[in-house]
C-alpha atoms as a PDB file:
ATOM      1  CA  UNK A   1       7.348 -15.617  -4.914  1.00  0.00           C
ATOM      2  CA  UNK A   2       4.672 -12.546  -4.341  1.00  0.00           C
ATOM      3  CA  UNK A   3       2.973 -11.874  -1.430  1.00  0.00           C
ATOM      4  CA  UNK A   4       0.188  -9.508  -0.592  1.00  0.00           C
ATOM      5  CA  UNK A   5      -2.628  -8.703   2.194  1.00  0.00           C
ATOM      6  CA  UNK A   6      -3.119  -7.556   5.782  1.00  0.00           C
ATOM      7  CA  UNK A   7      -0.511  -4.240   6.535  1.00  0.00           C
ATOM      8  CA  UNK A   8      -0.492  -5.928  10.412  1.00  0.00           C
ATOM      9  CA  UNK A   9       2.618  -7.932   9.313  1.00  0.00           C
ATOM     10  CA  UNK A  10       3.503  -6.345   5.805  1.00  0.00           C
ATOM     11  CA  UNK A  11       6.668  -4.731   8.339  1.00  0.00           C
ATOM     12  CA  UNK A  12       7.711  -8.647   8.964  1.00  0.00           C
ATOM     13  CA  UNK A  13       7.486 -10.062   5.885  1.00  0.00           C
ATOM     14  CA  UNK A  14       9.384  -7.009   3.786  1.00  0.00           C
ATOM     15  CA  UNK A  15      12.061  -7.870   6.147  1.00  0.00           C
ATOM     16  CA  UNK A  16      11.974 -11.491   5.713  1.00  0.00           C
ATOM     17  CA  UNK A  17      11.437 -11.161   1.858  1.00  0.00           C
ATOM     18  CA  UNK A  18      14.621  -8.430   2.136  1.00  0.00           C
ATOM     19  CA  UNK A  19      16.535 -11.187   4.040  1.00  0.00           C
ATOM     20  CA  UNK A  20      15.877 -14.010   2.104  1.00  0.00           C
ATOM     21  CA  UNK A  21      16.904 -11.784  -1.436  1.00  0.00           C
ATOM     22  CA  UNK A  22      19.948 -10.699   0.115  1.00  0.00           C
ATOM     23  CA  UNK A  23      21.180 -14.812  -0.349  1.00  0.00           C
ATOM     24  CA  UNK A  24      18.881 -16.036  -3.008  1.00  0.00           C
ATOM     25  CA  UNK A  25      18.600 -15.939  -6.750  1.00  0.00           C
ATOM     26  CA  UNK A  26      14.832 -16.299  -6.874  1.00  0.00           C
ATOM     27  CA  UNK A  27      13.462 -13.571  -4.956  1.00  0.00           C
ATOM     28  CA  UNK A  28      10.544 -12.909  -2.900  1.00  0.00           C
ATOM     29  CA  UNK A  29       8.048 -10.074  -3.227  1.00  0.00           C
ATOM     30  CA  UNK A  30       5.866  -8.912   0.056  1.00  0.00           C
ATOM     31  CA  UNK A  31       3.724  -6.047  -1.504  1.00  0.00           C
ATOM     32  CA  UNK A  32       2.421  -3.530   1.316  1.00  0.00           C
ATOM     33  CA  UNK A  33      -1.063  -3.212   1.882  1.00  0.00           C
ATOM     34  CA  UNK A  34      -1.342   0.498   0.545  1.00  0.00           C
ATOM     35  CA  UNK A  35       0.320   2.255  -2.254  1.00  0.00           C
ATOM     36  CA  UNK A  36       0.060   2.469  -5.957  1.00  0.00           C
ATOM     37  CA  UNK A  37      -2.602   0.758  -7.020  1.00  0.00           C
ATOM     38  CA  UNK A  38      -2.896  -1.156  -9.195  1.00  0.00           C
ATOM     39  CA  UNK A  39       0.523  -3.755  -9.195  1.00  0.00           C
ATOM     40  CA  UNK A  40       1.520  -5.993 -11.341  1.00  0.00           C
ATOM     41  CA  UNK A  41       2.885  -9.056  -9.278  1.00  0.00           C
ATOM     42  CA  UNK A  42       4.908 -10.248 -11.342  1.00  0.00           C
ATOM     43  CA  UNK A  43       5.942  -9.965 -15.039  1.00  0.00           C
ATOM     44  CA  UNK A  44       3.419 -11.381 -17.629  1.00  0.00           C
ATOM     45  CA  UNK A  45       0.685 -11.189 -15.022  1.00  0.00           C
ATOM     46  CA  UNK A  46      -2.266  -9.048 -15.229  1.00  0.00           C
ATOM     47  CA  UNK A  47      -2.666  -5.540 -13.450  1.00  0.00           C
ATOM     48  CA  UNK A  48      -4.774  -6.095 -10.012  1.00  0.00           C
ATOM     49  CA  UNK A  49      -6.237  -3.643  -7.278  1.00  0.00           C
ATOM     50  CA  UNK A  50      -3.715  -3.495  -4.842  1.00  0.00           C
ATOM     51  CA  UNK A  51      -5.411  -5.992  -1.867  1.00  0.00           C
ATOM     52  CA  UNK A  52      -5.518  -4.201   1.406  1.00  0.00           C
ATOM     53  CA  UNK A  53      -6.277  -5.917   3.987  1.00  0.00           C
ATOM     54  CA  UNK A  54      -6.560  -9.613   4.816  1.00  0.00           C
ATOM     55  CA  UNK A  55      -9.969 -10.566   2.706  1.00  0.00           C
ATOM     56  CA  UNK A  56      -8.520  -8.500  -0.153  1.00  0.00           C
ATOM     57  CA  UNK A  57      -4.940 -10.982   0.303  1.00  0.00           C
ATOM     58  CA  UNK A  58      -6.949 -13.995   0.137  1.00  0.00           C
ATOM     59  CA  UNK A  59      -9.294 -12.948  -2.560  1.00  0.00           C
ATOM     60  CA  UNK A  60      -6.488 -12.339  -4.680  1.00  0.00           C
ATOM     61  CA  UNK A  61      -4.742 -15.209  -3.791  1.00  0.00           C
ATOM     62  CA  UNK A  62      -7.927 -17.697  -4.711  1.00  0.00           C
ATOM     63  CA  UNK A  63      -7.432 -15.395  -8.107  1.00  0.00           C
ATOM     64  CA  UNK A  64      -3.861 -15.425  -8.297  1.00  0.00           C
ATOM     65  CA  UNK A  65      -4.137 -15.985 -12.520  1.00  0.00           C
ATOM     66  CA  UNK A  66      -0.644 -17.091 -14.160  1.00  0.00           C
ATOM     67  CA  UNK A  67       1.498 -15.893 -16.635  1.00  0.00           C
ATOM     68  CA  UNK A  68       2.847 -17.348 -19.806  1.00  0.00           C
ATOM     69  CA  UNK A  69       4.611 -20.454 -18.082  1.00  0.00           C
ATOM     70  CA  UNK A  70       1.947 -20.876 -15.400  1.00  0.00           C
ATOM     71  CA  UNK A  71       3.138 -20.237 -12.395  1.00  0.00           C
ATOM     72  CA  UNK A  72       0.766 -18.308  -9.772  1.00  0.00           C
ATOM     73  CA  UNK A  73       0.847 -14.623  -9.861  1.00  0.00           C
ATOM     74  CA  UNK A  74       0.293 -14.310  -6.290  1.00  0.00           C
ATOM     75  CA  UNK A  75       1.834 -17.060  -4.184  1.00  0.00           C
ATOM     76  CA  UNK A  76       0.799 -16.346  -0.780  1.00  0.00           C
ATOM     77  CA  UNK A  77      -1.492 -13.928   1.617  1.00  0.00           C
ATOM     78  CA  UNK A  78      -0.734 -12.297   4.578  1.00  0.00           C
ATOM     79  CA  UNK A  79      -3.963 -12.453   7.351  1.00  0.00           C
ATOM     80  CA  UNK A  80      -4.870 -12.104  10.328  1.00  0.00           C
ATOM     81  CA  UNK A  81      -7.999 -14.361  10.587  1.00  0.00           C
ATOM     82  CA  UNK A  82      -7.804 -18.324  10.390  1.00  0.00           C
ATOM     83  CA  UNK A  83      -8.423 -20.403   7.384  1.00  0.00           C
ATOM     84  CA  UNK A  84     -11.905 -20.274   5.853  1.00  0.00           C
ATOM     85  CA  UNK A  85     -13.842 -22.257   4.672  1.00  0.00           C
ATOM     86  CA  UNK A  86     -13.891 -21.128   1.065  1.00  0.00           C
ATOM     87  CA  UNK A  87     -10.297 -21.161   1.135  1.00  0.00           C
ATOM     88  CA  UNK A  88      -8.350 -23.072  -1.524  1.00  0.00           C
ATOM     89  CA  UNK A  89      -8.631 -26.631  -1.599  1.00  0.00           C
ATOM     90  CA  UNK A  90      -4.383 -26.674  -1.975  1.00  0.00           C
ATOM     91  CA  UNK A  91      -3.945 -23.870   0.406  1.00  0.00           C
ATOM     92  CA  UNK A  92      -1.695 -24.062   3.424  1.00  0.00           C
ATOM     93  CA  UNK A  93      -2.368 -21.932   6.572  1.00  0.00           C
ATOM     94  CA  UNK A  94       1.093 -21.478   8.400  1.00  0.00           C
ATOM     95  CA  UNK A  95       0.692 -19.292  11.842  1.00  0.00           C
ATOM     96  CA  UNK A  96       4.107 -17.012  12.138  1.00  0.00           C
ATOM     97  CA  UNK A  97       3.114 -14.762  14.702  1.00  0.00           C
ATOM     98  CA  UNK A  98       0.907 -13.915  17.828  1.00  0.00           C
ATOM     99  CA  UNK A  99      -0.442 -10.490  18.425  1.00  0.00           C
ATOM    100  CA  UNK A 100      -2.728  -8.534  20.295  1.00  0.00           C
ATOM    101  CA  UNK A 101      -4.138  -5.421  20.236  1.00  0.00           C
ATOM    102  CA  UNK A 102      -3.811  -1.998  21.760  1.00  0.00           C
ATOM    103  CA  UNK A 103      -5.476   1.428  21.252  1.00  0.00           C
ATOM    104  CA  UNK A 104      -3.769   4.742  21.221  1.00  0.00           C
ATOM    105  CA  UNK A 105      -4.345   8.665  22.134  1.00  0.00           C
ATOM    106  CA  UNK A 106      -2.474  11.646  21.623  1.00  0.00           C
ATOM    107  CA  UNK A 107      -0.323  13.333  23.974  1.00  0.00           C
ATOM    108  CA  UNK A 108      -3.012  16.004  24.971  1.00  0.00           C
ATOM    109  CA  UNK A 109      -6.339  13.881  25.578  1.00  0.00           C
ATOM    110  CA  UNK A 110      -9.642  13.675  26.851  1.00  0.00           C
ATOM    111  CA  UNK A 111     -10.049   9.885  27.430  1.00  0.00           C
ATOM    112  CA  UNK A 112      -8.941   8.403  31.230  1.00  0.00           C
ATOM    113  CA  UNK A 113      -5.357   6.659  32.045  1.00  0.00           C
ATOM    114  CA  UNK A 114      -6.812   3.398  31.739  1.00  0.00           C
ATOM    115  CA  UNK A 115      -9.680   1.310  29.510  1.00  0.00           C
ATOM    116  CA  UNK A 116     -11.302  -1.673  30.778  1.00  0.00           C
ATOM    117  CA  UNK A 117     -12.121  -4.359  28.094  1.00  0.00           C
ATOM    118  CA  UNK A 118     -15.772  -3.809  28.648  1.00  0.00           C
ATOM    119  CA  UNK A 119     -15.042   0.063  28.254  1.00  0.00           C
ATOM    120  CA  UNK A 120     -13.491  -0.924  25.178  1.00  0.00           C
ATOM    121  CA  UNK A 121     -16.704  -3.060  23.401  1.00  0.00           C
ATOM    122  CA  UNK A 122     -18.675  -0.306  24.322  1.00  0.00           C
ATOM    123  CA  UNK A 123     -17.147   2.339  22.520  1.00  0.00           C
ATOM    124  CA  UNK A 124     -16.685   0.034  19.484  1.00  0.00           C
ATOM    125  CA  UNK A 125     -19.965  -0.765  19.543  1.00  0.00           C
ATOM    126  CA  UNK A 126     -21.117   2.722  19.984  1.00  0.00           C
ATOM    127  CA  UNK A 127     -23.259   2.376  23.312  1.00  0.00           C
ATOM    128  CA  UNK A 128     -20.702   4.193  24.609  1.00  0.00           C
ATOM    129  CA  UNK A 129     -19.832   7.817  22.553  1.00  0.00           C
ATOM    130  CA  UNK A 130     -18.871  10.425  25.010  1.00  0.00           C
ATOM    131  CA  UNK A 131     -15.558  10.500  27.340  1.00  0.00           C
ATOM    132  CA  UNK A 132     -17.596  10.906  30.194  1.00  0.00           C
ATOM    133  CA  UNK A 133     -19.443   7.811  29.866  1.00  0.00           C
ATOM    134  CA  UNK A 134     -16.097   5.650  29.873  1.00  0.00           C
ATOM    135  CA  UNK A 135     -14.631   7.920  32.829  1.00  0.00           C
ATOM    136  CA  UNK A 136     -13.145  10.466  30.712  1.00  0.00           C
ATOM    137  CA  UNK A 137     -12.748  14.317  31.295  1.00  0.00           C
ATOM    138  CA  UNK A 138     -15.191  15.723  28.579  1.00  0.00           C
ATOM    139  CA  UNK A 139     -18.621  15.343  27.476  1.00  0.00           C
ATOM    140  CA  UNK A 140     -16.714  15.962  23.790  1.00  0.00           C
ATOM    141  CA  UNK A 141     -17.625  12.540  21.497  1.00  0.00           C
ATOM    142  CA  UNK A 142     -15.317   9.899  21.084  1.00  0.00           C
ATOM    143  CA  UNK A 143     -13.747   9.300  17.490  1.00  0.00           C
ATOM    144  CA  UNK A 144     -12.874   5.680  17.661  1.00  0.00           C
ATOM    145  CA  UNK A 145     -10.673   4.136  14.459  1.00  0.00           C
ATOM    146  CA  UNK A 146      -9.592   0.947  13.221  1.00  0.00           C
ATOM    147  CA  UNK A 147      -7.590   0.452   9.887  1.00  0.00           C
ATOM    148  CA  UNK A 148      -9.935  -1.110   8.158  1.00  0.00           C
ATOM    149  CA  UNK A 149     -14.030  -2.222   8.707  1.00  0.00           C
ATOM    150  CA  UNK A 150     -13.740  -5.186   7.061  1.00  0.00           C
ATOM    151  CA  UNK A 151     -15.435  -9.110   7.716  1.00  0.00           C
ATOM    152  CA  UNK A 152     -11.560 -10.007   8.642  1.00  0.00           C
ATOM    153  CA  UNK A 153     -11.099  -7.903  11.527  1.00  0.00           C
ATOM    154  CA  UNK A 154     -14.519  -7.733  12.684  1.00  0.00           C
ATOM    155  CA  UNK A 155     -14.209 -11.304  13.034  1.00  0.00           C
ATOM    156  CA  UNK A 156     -10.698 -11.083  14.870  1.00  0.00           C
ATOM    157  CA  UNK A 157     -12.235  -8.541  17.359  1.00  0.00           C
ATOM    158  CA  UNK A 158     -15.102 -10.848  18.888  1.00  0.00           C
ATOM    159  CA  UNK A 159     -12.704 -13.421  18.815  1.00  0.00           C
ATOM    160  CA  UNK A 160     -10.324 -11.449  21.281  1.00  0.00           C
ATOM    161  CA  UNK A 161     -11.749  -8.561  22.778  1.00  0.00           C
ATOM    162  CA  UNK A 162     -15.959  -9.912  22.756  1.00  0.00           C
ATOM    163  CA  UNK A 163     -17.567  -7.633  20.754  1.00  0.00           C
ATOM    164  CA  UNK A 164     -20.813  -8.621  19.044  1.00  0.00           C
ATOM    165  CA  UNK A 165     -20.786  -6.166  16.526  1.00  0.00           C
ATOM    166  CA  UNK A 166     -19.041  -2.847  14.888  1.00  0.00           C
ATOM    167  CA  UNK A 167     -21.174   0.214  15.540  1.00  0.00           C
ATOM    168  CA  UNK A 168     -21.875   3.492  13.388  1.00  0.00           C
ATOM    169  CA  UNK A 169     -19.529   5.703  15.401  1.00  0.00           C
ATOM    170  CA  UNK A 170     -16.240   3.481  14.185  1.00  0.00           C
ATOM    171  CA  UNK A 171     -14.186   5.656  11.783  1.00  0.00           C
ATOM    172  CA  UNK A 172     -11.393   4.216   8.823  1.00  0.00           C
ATOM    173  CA  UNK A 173      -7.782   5.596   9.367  1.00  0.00           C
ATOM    174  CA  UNK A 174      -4.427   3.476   8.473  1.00  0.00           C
ATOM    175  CA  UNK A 175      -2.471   2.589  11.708  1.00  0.00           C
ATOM    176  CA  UNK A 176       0.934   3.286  10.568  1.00  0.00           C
ATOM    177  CA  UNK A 177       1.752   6.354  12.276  1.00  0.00           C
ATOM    178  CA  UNK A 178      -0.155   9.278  14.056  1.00  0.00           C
ATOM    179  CA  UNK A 179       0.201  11.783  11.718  1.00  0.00           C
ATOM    180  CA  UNK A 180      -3.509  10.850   9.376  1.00  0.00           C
ATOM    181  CA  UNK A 181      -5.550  13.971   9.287  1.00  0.00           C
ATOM    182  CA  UNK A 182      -8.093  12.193  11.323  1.00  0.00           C
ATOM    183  CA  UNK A 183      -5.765  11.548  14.283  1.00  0.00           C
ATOM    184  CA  UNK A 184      -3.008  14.084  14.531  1.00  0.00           C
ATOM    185  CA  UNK A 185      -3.309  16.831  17.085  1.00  0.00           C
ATOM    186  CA  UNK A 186      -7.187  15.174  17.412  1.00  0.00           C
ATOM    187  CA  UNK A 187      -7.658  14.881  21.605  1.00  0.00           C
ATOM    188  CA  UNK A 188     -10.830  12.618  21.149  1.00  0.00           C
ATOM    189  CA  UNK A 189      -9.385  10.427  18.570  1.00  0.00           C
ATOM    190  CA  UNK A 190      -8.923   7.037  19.825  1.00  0.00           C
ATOM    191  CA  UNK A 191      -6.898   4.714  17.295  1.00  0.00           C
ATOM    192  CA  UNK A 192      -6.678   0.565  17.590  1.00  0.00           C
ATOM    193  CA  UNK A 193      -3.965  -1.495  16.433  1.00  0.00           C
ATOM    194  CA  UNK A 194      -1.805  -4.173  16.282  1.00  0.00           C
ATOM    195  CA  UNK A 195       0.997  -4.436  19.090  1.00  0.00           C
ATOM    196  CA  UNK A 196       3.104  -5.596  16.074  1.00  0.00           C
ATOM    197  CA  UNK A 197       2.466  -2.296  14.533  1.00  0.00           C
ATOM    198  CA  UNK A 198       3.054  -0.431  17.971  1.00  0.00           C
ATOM    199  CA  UNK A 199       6.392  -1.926  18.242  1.00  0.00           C
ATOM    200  CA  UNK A 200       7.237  -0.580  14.368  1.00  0.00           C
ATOM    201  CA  UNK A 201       6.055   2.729  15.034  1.00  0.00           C
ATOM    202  CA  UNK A 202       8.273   3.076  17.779  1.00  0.00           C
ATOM    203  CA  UNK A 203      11.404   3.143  15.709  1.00  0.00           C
ATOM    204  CA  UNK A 204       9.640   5.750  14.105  1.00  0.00           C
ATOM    205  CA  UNK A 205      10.345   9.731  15.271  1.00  0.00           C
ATOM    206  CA  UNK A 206       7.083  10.231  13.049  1.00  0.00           C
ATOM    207  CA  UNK A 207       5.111   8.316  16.062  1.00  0.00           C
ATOM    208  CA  UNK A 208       3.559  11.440  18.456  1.00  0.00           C
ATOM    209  CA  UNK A 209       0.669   9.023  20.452  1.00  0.00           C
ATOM    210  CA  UNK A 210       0.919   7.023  23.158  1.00  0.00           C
ATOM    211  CA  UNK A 211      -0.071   3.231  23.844  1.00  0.00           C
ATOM    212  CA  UNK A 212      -2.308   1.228  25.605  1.00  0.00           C
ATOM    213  CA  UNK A 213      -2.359  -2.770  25.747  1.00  0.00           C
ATOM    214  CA  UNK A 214      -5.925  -3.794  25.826  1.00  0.00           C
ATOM    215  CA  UNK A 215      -5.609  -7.308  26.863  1.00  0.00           C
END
């Protein structure tokens, strides 16, 4: 059984899939969201683009092709956002997990203690781009990231924070640690994420930022 998609819970389900192998002869396969690219999910199946992200997973899971004996190459997709409506017909949508989601800074900052959610649409939105319009200490601009731009989170993010769309100002980096060239030692870089991912990173001594719950 392969799996692929959103890196939000690739963490969970490499542990579940290493779990499950350690007692089972047919094995499970939870591909992370970045790496080599392309895979190959499973023998006799066609090369793919490595899916990152949760529209990726479920593209590739509508796709999944089949090998010589016709079983799917990709079994099962890791998301974040509910079932659409172009999903397949014989798909299941199982929820495993709740989330929310927080932002981060780096030790030596320019943004305040605190961001209200309101604070928070308007940066990601971009009506609000300098620290001192959210009650920062600088008129420097603020470099706001999330680990991906795609229809899938955008979505998730008016669901739970309001906002009614992305701006300009957003920036790409992945979430897994702070050490991306666009976040480390950065003091106006201002990185969102998963609390799921939070609580990974901080069995990491890679992780150098520091967390804030949003909601």
């Amino acid at each position: 059984m392969v799996g692929v998609g959103s890196d939000t819970t690739e963490v969970l389900f490499g542990r579940l899939a290493s779990d499950y192998n350690r007692f089972h002869r047919n094995r499970v396969a939870s591909y992370w969201a970045t790496g080599v690219s392309p895979i190959t999910p499973k023998p006799g199946c066609a090369p793919i683009t490595r899916p990152n992200g949760s529209p990726p997973g479920a593209v590739a899971l509508v796709q999944r092709g089949t090998p010589a004996d016709c079983s799917p190459c990709v079994d099962f997709a890791r998301s974040l956002v509910l079932r659409s409506a172009d999903a397949p017909a014989d798909s299941v949508l199982y929820a495993i997990a709740l989330d929310g989601l927080a932002y981060a800074v780096n030790e030596r900052i320019h943004a305040p203690a605190q961001l209200s959610t309101q604070q928070v649409i308007d940066i990601l939105e971009c009506d609000a781009v300098c620290w001192d319009q959210v009650g920062g200490s600088t008129s420097d601009a603020i470099e706001p990231y999330l680990p991906d731009r795609g229809p899938g989170l955008e979505k998730l993010l008016q669901q739970i924070v309001g906002i009614e769309r992305l701006g300009p100002c957003v920036g790409v980096t992945q979430q897994a640690d702070g050490t991306t060239p666009e976040v480390k030692n950065n003091p106006n870089a201002l990185v969102f994420s998963s609390i799921g991912k939070h609580i990974g990173q901080t069995r990491s001594a890679r992780a150098r930022t520091s967390w804030q719950r949003i909601s």
